[in-house]
Protein backbone atom coordinates (compact mmCIF):
# COMPACT_ATOMS: atom_id res chain seq x y z
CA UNK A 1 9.39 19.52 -3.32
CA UNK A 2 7.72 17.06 -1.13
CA UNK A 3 9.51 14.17 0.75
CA UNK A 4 7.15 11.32 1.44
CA UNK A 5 7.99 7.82 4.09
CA UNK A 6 5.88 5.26 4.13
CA UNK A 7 5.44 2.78 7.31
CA UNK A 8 3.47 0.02 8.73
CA UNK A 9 4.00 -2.58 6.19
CA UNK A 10 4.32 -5.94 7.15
CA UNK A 11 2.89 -10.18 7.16
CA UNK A 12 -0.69 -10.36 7.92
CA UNK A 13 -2.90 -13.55 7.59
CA UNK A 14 -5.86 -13.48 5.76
CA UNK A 15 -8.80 -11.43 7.36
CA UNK A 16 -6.48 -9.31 9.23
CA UNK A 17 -5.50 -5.88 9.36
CA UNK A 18 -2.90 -3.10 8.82
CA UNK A 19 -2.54 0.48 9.19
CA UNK A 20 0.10 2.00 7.00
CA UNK A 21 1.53 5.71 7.52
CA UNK A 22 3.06 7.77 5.41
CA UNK A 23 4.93 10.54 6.55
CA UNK A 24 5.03 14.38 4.36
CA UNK A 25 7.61 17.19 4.69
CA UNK A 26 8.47 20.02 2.29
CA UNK A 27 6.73 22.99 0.50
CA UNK A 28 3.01 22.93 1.50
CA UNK A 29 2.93 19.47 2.60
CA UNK A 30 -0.45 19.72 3.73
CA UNK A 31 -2.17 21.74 0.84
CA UNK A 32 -1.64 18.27 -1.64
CA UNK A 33 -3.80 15.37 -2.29
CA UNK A 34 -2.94 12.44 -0.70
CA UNK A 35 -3.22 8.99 -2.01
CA UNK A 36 -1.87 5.38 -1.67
CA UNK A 37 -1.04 3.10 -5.13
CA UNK A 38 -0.19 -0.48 -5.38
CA UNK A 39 2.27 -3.01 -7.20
CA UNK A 40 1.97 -6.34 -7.47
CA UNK A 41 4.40 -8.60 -8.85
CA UNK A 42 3.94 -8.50 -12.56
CA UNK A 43 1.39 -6.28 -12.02
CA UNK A 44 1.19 -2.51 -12.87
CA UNK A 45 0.98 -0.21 -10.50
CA UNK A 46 -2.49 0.70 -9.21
CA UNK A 47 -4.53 3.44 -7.60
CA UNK A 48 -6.10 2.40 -3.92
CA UNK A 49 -7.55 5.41 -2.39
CA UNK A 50 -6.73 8.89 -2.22
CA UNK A 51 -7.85 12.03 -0.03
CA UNK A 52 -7.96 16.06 -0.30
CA UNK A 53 -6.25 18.16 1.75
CA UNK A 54 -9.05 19.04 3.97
CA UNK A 55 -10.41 15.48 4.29
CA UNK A 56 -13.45 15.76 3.25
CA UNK A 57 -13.53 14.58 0.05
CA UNK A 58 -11.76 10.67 -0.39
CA UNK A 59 -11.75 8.49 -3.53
CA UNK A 60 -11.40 4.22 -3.59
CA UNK A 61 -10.64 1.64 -5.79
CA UNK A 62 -13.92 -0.87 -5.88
CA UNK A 63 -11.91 -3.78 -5.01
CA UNK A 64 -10.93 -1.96 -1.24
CA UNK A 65 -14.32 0.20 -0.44
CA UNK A 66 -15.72 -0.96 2.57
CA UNK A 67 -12.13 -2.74 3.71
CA UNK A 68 -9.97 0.10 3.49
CA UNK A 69 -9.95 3.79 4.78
CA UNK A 70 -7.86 6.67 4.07
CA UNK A 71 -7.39 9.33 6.25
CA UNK A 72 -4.93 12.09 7.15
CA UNK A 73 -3.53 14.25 10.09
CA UNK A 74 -2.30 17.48 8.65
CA UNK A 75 -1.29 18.63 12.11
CA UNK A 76 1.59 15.54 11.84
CA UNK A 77 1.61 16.20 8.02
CA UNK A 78 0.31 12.28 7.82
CA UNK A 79 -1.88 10.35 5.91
CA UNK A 80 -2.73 6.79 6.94
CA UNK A 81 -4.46 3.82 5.40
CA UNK A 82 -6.08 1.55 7.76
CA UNK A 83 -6.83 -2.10 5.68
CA UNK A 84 -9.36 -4.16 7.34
CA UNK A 85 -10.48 -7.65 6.02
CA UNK A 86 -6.88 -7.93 4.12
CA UNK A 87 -7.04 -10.61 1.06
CA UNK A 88 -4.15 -12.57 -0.41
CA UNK A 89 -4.83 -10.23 -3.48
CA UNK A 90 -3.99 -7.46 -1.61
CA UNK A 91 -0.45 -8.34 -1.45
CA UNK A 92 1.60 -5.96 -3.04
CA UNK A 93 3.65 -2.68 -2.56
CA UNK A 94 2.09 0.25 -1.42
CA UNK A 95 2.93 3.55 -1.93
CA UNK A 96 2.53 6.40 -1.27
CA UNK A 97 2.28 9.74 -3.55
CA UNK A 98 1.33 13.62 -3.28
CA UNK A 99 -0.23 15.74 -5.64
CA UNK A 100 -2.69 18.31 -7.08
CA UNK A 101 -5.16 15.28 -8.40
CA UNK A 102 -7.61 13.16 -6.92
CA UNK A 103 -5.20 10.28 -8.39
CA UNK A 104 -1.99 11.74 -7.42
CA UNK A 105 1.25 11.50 -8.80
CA UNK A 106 3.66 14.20 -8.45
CA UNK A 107 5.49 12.68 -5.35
CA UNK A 108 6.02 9.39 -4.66
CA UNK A 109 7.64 6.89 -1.19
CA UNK A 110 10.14 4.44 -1.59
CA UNK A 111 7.17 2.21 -1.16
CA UNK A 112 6.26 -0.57 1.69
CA UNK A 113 5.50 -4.44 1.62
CA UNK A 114 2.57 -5.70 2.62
CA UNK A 115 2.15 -9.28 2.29
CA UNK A 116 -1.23 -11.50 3.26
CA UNK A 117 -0.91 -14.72 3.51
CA UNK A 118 -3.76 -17.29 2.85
């Protein structure tokens, strides 16, 4: 079982940037993909970027590449998501999730707001 927190959410105007953080304890923490999803409202949810559990290899969503990047810390057991350039469309819920997949899905956060405002 892995436990996952998210952080760092928050209002951001246009063109501006956040770093979220999500947090990973439980069984082999470190040995899972990594990945953040999205929800809009009325939206489903969405995959945004993930990244394997040595680093090396990271995945993106077309709309973020070049805006976003995904990294982790498996000494703090954390993976971050660092959103440059943020767009109103990029409003949403973001989550975060653990698994064996490049998309993953076995875990999930309670999920964190981040808002953009035009």
């Amino acid at each position: 079982q892995v436990q996952l927190v998210e952080s760092g959410g928050g209002l951001v105007q246009a063109g501006g940037s956040l770093r979220l953080s999500c947090a990973a304890s439980g069984r082999a923490a470190d040995s899972y993909y990594m990945g953040w999803f999205r929800q809009a409202p009325g939206k489903e949810r969405e995959f945004v970027a993930s990244i394997s559990w040595s680093g090396r290899t990271t995945d993106y969503t077309d709309s973020v590449k070049g805006r976003f990047t995904i990294s982790r810390d498996n000494a703090k057991n954390t993976v971050y998501l660092q959103m440059n350039s943020l767009k109103p469309e990029d409003t949403a819920v973001y989550y975060c999730a653990a698994g064996r997949t490049r998309t993953p899905s076995a875990y999930w956060g309670q999920g964190t707001q981040v808002t953009v405002s035009s």
